[in-house]
C-alpha atoms as a PDB file:
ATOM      1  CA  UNK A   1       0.000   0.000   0.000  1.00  0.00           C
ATOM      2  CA  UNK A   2       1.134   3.798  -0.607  1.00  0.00           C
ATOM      3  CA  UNK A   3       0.240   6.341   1.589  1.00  0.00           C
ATOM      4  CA  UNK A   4       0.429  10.381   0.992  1.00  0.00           C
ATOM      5  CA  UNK A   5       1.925  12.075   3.436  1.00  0.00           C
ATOM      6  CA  UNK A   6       1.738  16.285   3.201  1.00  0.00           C
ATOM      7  CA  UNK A   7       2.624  16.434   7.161  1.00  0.00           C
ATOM      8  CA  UNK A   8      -1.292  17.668   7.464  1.00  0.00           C
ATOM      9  CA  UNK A   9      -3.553  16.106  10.143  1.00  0.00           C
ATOM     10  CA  UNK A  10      -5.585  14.390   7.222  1.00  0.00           C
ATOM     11  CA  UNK A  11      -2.230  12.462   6.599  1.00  0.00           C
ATOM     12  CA  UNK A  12      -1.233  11.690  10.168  1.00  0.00           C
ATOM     13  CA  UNK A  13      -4.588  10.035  10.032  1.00  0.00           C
ATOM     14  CA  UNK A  14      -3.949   8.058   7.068  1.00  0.00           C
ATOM     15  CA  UNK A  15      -0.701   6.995   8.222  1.00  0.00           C
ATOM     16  CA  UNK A  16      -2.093   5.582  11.500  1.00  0.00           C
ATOM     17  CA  UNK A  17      -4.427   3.748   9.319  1.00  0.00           C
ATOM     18  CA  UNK A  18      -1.970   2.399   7.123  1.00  0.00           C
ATOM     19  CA  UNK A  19      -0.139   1.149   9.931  1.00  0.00           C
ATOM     20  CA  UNK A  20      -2.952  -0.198  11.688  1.00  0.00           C
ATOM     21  CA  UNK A  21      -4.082  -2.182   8.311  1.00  0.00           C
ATOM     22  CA  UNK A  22      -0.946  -3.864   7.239  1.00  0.00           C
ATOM     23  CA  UNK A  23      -0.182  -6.883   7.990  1.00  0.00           C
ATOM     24  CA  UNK A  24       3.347  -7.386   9.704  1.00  0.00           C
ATOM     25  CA  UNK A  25       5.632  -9.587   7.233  1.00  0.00           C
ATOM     26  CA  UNK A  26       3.014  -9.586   4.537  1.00  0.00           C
ATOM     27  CA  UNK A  27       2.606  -5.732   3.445  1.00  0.00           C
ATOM     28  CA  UNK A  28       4.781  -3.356   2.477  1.00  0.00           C
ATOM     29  CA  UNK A  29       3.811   0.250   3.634  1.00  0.00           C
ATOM     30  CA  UNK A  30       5.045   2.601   1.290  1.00  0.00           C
ATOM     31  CA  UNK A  31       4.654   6.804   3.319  1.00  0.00           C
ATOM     32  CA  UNK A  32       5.284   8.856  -0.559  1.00  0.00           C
ATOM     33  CA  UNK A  33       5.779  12.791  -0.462  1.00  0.00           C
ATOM     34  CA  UNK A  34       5.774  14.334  -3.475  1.00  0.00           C
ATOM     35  CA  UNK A  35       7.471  18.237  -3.665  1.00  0.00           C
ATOM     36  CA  UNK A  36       6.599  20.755  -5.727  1.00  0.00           C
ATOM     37  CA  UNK A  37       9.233  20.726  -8.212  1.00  0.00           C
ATOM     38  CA  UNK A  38      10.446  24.262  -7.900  1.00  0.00           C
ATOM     39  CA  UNK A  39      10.296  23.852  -4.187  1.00  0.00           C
ATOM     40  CA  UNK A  40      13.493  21.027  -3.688  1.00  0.00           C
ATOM     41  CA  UNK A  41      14.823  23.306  -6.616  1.00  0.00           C
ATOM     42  CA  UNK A  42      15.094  26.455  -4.858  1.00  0.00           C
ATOM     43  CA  UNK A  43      16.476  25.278  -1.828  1.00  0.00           C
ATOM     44  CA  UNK A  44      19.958  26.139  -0.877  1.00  0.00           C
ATOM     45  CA  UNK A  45      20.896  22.672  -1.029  1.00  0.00           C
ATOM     46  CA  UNK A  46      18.331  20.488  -3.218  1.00  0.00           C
ATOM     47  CA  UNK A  47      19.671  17.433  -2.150  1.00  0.00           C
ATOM     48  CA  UNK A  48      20.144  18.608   1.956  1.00  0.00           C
ATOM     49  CA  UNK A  49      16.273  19.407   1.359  1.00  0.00           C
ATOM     50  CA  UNK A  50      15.245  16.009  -0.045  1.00  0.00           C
ATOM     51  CA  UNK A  51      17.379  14.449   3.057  1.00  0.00           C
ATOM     52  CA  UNK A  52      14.991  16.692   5.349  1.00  0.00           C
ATOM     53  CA  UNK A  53      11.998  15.896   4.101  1.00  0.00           C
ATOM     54  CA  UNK A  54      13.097  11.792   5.013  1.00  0.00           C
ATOM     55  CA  UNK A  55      14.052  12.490   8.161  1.00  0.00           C
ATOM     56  CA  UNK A  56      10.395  14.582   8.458  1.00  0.00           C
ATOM     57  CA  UNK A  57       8.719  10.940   7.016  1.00  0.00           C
ATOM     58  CA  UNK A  58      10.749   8.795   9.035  1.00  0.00           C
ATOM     59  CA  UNK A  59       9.818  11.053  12.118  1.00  0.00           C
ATOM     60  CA  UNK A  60       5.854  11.006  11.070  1.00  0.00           C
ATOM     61  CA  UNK A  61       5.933   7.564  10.325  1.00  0.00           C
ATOM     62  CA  UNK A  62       7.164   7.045  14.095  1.00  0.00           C
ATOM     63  CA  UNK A  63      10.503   6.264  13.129  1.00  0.00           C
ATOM     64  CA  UNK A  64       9.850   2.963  11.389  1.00  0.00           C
ATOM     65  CA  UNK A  65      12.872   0.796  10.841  1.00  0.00           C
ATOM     66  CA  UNK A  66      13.135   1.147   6.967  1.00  0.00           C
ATOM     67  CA  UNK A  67      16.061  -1.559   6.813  1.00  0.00           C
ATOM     68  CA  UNK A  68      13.098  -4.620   8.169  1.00  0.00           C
ATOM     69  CA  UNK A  69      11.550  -4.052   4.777  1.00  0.00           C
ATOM     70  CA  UNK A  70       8.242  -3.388   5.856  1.00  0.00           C
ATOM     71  CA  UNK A  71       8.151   0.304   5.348  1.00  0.00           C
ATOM     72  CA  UNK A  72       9.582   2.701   2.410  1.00  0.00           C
ATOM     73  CA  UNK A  73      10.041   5.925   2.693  1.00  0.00           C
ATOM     74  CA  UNK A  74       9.890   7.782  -0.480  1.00  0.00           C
ATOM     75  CA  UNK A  75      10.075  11.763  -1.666  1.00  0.00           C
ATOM     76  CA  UNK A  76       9.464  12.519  -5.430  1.00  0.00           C
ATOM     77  CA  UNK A  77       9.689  16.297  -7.099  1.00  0.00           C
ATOM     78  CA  UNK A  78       6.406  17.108  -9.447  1.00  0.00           C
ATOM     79  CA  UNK A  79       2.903  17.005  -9.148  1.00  0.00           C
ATOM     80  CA  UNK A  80       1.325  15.968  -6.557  1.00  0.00           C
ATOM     81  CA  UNK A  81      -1.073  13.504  -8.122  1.00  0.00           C
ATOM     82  CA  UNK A  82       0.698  12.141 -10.460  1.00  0.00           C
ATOM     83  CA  UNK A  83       3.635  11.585  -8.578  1.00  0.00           C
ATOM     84  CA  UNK A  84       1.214   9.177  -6.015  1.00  0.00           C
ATOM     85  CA  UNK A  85      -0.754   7.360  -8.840  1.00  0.00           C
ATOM     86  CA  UNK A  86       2.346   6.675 -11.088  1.00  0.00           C
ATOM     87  CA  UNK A  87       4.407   5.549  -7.725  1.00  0.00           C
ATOM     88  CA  UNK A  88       1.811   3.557  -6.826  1.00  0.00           C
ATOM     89  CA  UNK A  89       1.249   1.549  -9.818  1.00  0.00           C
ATOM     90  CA  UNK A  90       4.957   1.284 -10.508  1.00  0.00           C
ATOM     91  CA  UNK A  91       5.415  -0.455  -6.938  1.00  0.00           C
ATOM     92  CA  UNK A  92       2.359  -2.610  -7.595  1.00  0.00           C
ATOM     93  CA  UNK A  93       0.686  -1.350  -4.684  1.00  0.00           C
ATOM     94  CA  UNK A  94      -3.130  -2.446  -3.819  1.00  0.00           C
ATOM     95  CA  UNK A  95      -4.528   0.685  -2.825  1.00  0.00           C
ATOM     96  CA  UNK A  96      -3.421   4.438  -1.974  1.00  0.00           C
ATOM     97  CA  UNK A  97      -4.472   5.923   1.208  1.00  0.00           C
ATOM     98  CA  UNK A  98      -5.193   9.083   1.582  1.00  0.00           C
ATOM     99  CA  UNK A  99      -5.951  12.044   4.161  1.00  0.00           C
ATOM    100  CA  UNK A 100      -8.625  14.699   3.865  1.00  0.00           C
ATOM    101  CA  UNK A 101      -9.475  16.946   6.145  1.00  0.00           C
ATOM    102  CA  UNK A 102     -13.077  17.781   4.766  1.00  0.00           C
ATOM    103  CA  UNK A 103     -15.862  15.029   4.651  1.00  0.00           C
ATOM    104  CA  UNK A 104     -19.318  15.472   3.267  1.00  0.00           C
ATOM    105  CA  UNK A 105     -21.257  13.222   0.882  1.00  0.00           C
ATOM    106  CA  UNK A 106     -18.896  13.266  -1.809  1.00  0.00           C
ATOM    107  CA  UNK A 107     -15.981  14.210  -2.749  1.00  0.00           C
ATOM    108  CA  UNK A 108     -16.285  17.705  -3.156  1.00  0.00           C
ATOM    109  CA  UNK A 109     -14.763  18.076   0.134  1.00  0.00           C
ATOM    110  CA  UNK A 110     -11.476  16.376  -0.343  1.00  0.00           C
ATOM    111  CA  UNK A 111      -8.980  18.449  -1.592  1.00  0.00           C
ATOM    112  CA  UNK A 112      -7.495  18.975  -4.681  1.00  0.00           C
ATOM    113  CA  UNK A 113      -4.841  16.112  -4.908  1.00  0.00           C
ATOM    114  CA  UNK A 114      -7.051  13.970  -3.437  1.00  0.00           C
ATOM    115  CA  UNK A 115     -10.020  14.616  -5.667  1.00  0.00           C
ATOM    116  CA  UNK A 116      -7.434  14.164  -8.866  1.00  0.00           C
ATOM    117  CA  UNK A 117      -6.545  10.580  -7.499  1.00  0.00           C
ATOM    118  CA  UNK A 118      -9.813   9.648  -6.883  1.00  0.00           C
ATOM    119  CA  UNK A 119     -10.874  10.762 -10.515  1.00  0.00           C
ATOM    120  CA  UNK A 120      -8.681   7.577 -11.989  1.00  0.00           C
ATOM    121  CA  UNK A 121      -9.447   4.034 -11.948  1.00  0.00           C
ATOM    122  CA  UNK A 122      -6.180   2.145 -12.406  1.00  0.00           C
ATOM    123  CA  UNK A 123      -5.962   1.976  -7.841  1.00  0.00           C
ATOM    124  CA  UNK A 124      -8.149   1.818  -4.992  1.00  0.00           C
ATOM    125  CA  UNK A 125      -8.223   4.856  -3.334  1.00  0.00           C
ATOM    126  CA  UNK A 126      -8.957   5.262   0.640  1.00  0.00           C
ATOM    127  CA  UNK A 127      -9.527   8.229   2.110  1.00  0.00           C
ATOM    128  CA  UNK A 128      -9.439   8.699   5.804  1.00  0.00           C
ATOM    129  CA  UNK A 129     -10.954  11.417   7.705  1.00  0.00           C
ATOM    130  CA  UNK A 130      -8.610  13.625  10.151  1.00  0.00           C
ATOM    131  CA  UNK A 131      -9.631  14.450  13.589  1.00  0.00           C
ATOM    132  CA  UNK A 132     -11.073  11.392  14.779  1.00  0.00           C
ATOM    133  CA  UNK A 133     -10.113  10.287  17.722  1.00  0.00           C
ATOM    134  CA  UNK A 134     -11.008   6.575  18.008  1.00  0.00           C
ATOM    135  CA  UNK A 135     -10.560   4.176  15.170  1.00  0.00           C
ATOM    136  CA  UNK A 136     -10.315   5.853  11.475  1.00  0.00           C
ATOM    137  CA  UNK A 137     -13.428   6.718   9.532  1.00  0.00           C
ATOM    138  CA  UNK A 138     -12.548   5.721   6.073  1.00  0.00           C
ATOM    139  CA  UNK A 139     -14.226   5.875   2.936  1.00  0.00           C
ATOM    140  CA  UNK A 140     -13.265   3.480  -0.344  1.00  0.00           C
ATOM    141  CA  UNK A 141     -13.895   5.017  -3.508  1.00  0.00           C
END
């Protein structure tokens, strides 16, 4: 499975989904952030700020041991949504899991990159609600 992770609450919540989901020894958890492309580009150092940005995934991930296998973490440059979908289907993955912040009947109230991934049909997409204290509310699309 591949998760997006922005660092927002609606991905925290994913990510404790993801890891309450997979199965230990059996499922890879993929955590993917994707930069802007002029962002990693700007920086002072655009490899120091890639390096960052791991350490951030590693950290939101609860520090995960990467070397077990069980767990990738992974930072592409580009758009958002196509930097997810593509990663996704080039890693085989069953579904990608997603945060939103907004819920309502659709999904006019996920946000942009969100809506975008759930607009294809080559991957499951789940999106899990932020905020909820208890077990994740999550919605399969």
């Amino acid at each position: 499975m591949v998760v997006g992770v922005d660092f927002s609450a609606g991905s925290h919540a994913a990510v404790r989904y993801a890891l309450a989901v997979a199965s230990p020894g059996r499922r890879e958890v993929h955590f993917v952030h994707v930069a802007e492309a002029g962002k990693a580009a700007e920086a002072d150092s655009p490899s120091a700020e890639l390096e960052r940005i791991c350490e951030q995934l590693r950290e939101f991930a609860g520090g995960l041991d990467e070397e077990k296998g069980a767990v990738r973490h992974v930072v592409l440059t580009g758009k958002a949504e196509t930097g997810l979908l593509g990663y996704a289907r080039e890693a085989g993955a069953g579904c990608l899991i997603l945060g939103s912040a907004g819920w309502g009947p659709g999904q006019e109230n996920c946000g942009s990159v969100c809506r975008a991934c759930l607009r294809q049909d080559l991957i499951p997409v789940r999106v899990v609600q932020a905020g909820t204290s208890g077990p994740c509310e999550v919605r399969v699309w």
